[in-house]
N, C-alpha and C. Protein backbone atom coordinates (compact mmCIF):
# COMPACT_ATOMS: atom_id res chain seq x y z
N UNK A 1 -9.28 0.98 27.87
CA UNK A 1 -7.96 0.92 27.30
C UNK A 1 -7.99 -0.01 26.08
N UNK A 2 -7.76 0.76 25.06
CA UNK A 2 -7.41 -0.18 24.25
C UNK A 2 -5.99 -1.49 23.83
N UNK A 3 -6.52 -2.88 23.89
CA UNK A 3 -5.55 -3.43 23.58
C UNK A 3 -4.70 -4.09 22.36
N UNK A 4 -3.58 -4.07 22.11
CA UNK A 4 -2.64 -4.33 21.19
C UNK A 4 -3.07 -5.25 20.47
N UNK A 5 -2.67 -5.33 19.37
CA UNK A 5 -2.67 -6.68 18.45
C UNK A 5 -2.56 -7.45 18.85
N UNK A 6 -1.05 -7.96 19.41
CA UNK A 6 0.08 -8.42 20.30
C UNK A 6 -1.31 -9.23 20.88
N UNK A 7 -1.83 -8.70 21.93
CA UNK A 7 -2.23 -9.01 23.08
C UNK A 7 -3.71 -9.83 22.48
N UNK A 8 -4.00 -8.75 21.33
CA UNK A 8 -5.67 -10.24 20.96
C UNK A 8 -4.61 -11.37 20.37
N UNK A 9 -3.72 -11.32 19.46
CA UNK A 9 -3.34 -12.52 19.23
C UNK A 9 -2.61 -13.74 19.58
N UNK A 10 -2.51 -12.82 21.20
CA UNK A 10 -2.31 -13.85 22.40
C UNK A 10 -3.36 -14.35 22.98
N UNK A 11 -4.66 -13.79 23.23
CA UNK A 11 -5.25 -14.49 23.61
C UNK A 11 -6.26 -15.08 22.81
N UNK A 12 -6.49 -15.34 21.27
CA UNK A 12 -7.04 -15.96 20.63
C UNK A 12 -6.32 -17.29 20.65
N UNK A 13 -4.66 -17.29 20.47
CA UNK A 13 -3.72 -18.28 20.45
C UNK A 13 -3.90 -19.37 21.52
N UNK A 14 -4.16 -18.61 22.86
CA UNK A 14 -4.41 -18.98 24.01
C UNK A 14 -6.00 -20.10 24.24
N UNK A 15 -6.82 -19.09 23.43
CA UNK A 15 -8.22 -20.02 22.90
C UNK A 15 -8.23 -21.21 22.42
N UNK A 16 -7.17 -21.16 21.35
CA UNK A 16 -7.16 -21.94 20.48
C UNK A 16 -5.91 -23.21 20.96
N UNK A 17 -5.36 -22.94 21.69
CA UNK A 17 -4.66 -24.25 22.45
C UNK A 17 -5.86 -24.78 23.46
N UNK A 18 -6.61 -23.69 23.67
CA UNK A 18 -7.42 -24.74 24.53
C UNK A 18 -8.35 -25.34 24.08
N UNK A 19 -8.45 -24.70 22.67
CA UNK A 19 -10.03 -26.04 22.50
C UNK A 19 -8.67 -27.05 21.43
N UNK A 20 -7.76 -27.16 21.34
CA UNK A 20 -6.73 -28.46 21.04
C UNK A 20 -7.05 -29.22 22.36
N UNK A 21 -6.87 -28.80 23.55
CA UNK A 21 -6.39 -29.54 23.85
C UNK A 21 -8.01 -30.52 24.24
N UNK A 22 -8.91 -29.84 24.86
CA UNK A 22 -10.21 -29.85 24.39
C UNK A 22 -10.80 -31.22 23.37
N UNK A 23 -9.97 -31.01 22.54
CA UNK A 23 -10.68 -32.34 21.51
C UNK A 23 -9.58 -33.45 21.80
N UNK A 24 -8.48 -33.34 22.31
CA UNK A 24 -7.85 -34.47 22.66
C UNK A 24 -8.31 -35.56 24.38
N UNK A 25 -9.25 -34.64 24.92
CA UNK A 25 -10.24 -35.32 25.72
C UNK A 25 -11.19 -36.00 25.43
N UNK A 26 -11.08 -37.24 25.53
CA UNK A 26 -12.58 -38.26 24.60
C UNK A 26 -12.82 -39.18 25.89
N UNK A 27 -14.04 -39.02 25.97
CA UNK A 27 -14.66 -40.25 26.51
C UNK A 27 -15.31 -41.52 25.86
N UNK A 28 -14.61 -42.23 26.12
CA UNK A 28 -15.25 -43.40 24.98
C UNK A 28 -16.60 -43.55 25.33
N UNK A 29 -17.93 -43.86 24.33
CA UNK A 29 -18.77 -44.25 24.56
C UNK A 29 -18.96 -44.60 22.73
N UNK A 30 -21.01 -44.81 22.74
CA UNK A 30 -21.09 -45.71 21.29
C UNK A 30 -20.83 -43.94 20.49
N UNK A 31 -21.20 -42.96 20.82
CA UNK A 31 -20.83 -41.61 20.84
C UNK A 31 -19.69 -40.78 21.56
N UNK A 32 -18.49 -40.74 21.09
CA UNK A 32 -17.54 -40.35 21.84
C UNK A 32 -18.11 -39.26 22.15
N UNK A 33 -17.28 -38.51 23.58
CA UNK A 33 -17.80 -36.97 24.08
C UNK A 33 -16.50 -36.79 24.49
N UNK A 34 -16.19 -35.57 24.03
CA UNK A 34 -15.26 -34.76 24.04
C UNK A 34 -15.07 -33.63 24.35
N UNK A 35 -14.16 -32.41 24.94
CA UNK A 35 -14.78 -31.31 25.49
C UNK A 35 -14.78 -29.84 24.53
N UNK A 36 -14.33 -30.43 22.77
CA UNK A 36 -14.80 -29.52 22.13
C UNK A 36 -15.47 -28.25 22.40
N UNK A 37 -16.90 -28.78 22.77
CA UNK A 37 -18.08 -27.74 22.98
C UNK A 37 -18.00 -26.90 23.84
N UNK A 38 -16.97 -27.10 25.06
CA UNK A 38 -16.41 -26.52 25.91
C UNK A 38 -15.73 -25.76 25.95
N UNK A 39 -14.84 -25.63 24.65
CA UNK A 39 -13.53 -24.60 24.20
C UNK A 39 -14.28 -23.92 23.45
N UNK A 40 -15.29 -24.40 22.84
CA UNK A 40 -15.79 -23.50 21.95
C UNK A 40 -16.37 -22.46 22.62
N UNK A 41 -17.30 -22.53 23.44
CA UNK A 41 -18.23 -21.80 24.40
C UNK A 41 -17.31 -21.17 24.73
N UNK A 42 -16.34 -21.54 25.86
CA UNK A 42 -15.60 -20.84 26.40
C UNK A 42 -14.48 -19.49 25.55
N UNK A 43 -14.17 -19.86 24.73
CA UNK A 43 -13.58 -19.07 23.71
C UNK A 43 -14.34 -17.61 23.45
N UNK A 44 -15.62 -18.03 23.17
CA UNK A 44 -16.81 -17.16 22.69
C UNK A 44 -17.05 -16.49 23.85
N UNK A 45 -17.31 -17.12 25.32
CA UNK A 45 -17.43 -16.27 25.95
C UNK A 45 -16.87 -15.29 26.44
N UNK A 46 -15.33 -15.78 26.25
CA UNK A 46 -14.03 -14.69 26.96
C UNK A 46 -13.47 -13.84 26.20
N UNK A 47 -13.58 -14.27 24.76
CA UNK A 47 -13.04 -13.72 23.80
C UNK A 47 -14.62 -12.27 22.93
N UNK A 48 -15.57 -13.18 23.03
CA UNK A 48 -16.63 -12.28 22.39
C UNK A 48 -16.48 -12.76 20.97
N UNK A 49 -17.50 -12.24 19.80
CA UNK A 49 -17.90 -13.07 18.92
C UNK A 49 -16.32 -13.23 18.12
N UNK A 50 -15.93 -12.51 17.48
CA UNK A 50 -14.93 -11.81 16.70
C UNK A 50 -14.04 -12.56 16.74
N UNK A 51 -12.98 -12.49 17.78
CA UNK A 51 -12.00 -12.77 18.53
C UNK A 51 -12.27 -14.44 18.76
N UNK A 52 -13.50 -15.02 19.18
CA UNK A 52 -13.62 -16.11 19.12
C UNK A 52 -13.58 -16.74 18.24
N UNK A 53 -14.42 -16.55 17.07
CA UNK A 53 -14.51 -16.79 15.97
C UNK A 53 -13.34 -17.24 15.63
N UNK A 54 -12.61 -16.44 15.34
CA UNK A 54 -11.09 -16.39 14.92
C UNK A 54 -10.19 -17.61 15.42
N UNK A 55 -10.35 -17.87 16.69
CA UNK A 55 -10.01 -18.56 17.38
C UNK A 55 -10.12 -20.21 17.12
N UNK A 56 -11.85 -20.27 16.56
CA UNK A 56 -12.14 -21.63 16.13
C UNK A 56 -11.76 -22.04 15.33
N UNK A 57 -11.89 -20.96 14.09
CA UNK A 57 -11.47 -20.86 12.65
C UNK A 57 -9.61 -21.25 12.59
N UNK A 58 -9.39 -20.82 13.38
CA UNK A 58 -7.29 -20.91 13.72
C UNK A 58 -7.57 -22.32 13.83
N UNK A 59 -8.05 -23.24 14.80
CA UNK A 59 -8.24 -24.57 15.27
C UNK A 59 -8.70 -25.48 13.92
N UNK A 60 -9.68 -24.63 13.62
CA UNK A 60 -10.21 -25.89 12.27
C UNK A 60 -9.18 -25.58 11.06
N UNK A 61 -8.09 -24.62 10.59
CA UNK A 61 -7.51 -24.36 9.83
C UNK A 61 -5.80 -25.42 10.50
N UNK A 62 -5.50 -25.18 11.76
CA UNK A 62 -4.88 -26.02 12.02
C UNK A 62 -4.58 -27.58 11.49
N UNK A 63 -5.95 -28.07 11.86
CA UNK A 63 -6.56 -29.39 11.65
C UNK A 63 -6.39 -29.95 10.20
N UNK A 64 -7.23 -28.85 9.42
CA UNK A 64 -6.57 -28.96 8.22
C UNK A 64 -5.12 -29.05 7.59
N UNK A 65 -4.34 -28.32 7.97
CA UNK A 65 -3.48 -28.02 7.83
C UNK A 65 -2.65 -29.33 8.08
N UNK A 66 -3.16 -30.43 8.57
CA UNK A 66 -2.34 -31.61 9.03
C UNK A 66 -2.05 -31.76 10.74
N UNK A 67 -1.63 -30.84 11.29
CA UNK A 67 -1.78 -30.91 12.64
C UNK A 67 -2.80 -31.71 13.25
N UNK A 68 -2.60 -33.15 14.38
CA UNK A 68 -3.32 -33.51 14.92
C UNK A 68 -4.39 -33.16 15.84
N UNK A 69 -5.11 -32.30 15.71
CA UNK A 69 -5.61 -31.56 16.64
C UNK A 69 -7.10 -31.74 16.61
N UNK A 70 -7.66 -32.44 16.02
CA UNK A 70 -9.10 -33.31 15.85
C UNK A 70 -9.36 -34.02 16.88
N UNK A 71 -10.76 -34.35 17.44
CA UNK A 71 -10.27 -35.94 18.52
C UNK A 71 -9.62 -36.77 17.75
N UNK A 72 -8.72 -37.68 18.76
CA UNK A 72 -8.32 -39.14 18.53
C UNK A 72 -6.82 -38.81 17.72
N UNK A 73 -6.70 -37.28 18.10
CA UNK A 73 -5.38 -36.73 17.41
C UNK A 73 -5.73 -37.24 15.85
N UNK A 74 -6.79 -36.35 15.55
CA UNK A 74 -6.69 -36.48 13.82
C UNK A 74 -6.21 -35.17 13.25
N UNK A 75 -6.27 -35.58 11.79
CA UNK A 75 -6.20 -34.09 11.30
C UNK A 75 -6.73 -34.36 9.93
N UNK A 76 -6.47 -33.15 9.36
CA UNK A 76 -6.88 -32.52 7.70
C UNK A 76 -8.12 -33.48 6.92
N UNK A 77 -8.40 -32.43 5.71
CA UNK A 77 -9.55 -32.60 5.02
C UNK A 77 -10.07 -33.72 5.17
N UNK A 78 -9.85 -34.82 5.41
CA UNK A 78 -10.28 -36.23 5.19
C UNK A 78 -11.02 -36.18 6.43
N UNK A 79 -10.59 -35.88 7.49
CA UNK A 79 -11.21 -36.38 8.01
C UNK A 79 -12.59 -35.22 8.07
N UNK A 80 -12.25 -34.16 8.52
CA UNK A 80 -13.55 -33.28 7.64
C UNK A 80 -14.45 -33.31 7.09
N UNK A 81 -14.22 -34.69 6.02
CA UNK A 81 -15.16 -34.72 4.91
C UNK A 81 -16.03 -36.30 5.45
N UNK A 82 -15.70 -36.75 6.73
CA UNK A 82 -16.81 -37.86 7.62
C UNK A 82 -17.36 -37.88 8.01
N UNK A 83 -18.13 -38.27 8.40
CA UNK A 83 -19.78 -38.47 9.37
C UNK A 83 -19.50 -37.25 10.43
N UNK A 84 -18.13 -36.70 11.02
CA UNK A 84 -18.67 -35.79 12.00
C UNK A 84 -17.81 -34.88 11.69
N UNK A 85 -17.78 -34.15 10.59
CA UNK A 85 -17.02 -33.38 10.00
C UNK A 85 -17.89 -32.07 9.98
N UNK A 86 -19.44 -32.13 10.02
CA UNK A 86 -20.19 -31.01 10.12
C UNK A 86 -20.19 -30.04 11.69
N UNK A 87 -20.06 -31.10 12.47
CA UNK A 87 -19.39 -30.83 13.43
C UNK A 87 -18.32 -29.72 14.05
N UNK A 88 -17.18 -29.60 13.21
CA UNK A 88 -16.37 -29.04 13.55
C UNK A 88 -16.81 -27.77 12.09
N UNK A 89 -16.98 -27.82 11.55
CA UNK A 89 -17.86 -26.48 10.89
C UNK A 89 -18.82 -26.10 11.28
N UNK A 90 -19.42 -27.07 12.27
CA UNK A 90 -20.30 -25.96 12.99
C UNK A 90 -20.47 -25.49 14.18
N UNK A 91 -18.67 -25.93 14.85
CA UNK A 91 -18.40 -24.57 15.46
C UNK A 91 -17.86 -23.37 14.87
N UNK A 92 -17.73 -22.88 13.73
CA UNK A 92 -17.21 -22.12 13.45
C UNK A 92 -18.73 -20.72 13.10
N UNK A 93 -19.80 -21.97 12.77
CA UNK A 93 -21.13 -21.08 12.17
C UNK A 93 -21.39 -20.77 14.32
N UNK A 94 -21.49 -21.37 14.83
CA UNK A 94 -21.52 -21.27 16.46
C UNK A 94 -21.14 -20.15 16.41
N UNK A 95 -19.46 -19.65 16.18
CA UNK A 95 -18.81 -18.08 16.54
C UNK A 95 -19.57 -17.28 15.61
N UNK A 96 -19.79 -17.68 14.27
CA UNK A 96 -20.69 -16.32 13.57
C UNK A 96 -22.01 -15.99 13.92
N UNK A 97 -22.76 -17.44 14.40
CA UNK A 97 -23.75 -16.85 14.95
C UNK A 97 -24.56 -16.35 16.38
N UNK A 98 -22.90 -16.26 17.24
CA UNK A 98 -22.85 -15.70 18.65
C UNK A 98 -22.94 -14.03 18.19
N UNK A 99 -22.40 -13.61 17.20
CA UNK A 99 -22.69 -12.18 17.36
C UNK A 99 -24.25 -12.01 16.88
N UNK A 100 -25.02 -12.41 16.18
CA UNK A 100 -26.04 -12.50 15.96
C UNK A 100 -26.83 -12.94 17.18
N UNK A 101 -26.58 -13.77 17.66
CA UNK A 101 -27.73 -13.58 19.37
C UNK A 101 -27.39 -12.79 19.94
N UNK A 102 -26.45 -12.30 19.93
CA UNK A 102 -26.16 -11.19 21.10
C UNK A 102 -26.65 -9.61 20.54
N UNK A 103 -26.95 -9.85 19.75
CA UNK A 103 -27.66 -8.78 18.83
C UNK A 103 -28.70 -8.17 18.95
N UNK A 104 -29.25 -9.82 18.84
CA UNK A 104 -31.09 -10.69 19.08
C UNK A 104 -31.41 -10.35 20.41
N UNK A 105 -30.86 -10.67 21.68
CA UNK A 105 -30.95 -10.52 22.66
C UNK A 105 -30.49 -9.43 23.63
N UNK A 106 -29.98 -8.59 23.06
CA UNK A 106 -29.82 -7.39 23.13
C UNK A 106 -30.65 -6.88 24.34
N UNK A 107 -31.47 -6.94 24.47
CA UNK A 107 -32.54 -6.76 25.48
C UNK A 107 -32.92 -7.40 26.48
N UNK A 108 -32.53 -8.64 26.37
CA UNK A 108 -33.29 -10.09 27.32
C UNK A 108 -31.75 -9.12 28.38
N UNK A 109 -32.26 -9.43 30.08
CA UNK A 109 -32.10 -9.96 31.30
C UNK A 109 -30.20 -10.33 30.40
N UNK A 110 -29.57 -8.92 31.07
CA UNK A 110 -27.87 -9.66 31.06
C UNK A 110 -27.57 -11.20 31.43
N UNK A 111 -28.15 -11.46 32.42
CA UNK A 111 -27.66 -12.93 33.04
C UNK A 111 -28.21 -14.05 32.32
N UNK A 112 -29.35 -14.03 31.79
CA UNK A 112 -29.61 -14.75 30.48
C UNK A 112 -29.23 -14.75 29.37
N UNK A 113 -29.11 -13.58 28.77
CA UNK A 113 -28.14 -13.49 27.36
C UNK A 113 -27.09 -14.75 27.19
N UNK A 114 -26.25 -15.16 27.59
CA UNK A 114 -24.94 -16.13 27.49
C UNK A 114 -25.81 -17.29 27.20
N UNK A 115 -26.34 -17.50 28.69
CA UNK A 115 -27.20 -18.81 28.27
C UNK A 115 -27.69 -19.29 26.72
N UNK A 116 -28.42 -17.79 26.57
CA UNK A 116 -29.18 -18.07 25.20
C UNK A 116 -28.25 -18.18 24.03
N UNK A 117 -27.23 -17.44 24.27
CA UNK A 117 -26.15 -17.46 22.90
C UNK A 117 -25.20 -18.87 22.95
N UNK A 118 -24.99 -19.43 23.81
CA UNK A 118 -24.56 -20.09 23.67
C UNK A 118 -25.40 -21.65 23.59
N UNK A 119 -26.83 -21.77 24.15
CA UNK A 119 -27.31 -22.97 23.51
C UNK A 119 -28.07 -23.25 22.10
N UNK A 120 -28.31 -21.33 21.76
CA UNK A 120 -28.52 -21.03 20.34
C UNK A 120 -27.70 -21.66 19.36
N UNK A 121 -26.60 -21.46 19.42
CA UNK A 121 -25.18 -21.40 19.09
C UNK A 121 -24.87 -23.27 19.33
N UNK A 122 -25.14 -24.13 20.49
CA UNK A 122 -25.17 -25.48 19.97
C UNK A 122 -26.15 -26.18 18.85
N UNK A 123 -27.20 -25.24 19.20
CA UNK A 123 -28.39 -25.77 18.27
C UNK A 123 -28.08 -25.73 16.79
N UNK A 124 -27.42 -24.52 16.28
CA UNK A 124 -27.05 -24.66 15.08
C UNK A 124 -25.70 -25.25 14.87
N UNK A 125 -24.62 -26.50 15.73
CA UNK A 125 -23.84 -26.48 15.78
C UNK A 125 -24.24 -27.87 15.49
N UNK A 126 -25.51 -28.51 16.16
CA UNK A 126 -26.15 -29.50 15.97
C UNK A 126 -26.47 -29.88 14.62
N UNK A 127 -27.36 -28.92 14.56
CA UNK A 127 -27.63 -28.77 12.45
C UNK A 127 -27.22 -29.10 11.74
N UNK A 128 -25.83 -28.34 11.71
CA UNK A 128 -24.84 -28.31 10.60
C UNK A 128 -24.08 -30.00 10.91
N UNK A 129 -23.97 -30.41 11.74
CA UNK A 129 -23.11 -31.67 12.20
C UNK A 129 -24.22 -33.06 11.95
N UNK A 130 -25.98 -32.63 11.95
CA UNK A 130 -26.36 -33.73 11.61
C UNK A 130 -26.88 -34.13 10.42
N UNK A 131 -26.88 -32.88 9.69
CA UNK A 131 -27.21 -32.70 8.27
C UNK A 131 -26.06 -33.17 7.69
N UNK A 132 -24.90 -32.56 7.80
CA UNK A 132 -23.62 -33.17 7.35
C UNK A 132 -23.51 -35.13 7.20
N UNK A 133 -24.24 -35.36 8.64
CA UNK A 133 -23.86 -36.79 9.08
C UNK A 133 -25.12 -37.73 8.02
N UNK A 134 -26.18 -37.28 8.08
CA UNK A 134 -27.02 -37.79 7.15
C UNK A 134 -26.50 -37.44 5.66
N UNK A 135 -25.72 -36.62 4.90
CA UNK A 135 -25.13 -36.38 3.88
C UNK A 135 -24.66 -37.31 3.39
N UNK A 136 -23.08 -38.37 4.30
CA UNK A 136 -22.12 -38.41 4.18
C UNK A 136 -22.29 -39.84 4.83
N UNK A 137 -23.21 -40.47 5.29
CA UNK A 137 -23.95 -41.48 6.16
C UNK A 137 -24.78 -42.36 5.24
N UNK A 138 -25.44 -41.37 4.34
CA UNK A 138 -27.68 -41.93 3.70
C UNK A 138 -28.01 -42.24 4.84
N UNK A 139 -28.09 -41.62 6.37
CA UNK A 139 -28.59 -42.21 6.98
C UNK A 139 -30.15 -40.89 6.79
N UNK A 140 -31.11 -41.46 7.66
CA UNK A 140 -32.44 -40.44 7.93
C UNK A 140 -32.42 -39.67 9.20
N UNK A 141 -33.15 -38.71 9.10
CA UNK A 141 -32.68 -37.56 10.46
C UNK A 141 -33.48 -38.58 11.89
N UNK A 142 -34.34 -39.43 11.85
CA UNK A 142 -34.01 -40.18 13.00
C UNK A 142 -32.96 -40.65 13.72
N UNK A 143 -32.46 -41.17 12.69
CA UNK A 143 -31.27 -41.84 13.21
C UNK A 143 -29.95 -41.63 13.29
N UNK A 144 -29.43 -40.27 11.96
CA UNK A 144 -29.09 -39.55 13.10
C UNK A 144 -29.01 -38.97 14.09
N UNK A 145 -30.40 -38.13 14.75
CA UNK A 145 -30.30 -37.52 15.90
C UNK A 145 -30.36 -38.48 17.07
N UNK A 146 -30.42 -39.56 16.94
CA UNK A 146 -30.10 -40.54 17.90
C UNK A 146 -28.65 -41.44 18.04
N UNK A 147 -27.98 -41.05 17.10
CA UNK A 147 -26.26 -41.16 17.37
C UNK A 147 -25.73 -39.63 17.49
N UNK A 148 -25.86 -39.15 17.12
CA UNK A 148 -24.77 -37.65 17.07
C UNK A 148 -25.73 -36.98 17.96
N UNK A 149 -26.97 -36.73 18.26
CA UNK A 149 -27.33 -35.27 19.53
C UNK A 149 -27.87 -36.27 20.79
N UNK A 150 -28.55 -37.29 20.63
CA UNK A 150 -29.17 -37.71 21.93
C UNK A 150 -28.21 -38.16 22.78
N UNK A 151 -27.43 -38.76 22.65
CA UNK A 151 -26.05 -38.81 23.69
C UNK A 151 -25.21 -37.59 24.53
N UNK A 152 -25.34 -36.69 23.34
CA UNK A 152 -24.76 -35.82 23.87
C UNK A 152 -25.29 -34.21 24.35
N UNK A 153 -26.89 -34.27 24.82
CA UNK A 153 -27.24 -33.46 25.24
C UNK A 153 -26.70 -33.00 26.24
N UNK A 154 -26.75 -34.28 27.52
CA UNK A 154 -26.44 -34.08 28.52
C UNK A 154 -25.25 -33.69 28.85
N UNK A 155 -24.26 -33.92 28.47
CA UNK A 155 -22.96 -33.63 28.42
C UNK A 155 -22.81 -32.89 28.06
N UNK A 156 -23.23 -31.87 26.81
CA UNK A 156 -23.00 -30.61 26.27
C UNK A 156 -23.57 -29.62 26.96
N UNK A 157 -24.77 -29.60 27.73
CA UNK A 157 -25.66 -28.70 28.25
C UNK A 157 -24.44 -28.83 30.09
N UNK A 158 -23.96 -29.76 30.58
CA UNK A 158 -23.06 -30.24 31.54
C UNK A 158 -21.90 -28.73 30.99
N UNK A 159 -20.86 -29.34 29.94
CA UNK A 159 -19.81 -28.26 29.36
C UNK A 159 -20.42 -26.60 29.49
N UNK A 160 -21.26 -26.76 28.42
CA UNK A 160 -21.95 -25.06 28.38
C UNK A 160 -22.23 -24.65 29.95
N UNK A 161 -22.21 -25.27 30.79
CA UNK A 161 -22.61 -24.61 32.11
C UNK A 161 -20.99 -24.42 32.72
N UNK A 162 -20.59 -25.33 32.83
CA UNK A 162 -19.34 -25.18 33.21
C UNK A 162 -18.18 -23.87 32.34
N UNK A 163 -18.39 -24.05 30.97
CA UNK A 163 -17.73 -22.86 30.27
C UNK A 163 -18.44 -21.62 30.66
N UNK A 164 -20.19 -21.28 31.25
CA UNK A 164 -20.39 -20.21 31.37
C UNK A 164 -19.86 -19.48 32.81
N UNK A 165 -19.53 -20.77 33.86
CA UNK A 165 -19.26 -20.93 35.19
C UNK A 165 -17.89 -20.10 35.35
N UNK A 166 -17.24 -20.84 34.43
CA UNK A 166 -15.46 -20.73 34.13
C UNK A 166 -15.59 -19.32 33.32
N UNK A 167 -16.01 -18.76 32.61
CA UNK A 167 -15.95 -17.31 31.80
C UNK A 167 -16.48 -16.44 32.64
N UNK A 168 -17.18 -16.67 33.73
CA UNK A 168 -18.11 -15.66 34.50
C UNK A 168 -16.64 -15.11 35.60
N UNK A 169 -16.22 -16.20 36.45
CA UNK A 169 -14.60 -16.17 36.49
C UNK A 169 -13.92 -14.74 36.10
N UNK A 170 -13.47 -15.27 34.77
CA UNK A 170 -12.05 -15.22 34.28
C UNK A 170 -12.17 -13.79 33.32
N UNK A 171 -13.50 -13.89 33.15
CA UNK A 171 -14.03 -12.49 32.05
C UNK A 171 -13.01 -11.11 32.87
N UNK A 172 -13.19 -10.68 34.15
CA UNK A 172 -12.61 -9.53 34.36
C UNK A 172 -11.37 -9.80 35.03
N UNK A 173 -10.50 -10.59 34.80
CA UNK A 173 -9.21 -10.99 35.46
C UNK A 173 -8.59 -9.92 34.27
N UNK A 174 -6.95 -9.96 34.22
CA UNK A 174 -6.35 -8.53 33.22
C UNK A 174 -6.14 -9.11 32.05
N UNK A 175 -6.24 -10.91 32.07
CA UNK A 175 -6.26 -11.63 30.48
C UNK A 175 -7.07 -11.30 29.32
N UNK A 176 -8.14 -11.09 30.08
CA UNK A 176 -9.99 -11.30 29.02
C UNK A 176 -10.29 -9.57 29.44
N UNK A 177 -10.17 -8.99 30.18
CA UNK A 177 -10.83 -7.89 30.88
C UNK A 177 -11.09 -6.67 29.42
């Protein structure tokens, strides 16, 4: 059955309040962790590349837009343009390049596919957020990857299991189906 406009742009809307609310979860540490990576995944997984995409892109256009919806209730270009501003652009390269693993993997074992698209999909989410941070920092890729990814492996690889846990769920309920 095909569904309505109406109905994707309810549940992209729906995506996209949840990875708001998502970044307004912080755990303090010398690396805050937040459950970003979690809305993101999750988005991608329920929604599929497209639809997700869209979804992130709504969130980071939000943000911009002035709406507090950053951690720590931030918002717009400024803050964008800081040490973890690559970050949130690279969830957006994350949704473009979920249709591209799923492409790639096309073949791999269904029950692996997700896995792979979605830690593919942090890896370049990583990239873009530590290249950015050494940009915008002069710091060297040591030392970034020891503030922005080594803290937060564990916790992200923690989320991505839980978002694949939670989409495995919710995928054929009549919301996502």
């Amino acid at each position: 059955m095909k569904k309505s406009g109406i109905y994707n742009l309810v549940q992209v809307a729906l995506m996209t309040a949840l990875l708001c609310l998502c970044a307004f979860i912080t755990i303090p540490a010398t690396t805050p962790i937040t459950l970003q990576t979690f809305g993101v995944s999750t988005a991608l997984l329920l929604l599929g590349g497209k639809k997700g995409t869209c979804s992130v892109a709504l969130y980071v256009l939000l943000g911009i837009l002035g709406l507090p919806v950053f951690s720590s209730f931030s918002s717009g270009v400024g803050y964008l343009l800081g040490p973890t501003g690559g970050f949130i652009f690279g969830f957006i390269l994350w949704g473009i390049f979920y249709n591209l693993t799923e492409y790639i993997c096309e073949k791999t074992n269904e029950k692996l596919r997700p896995f792979i698209t979605q830690t593919a999909g942090l890896l370049l989410c990583y990239a873009a957020g530590v290249m950015w941070f050494m940009f915008v920092t002069a710091s060297g890729l040591r030392e970034a990857l020891l503030i922005c990814v080594v803290p937060c492996i564990i916790p992200d690889a923690v989320k991505i299991a839980l978002s694949l846990l939670i989409a495995k769920k919710l995928k054929n309920t009549k919301l996502f189906e």
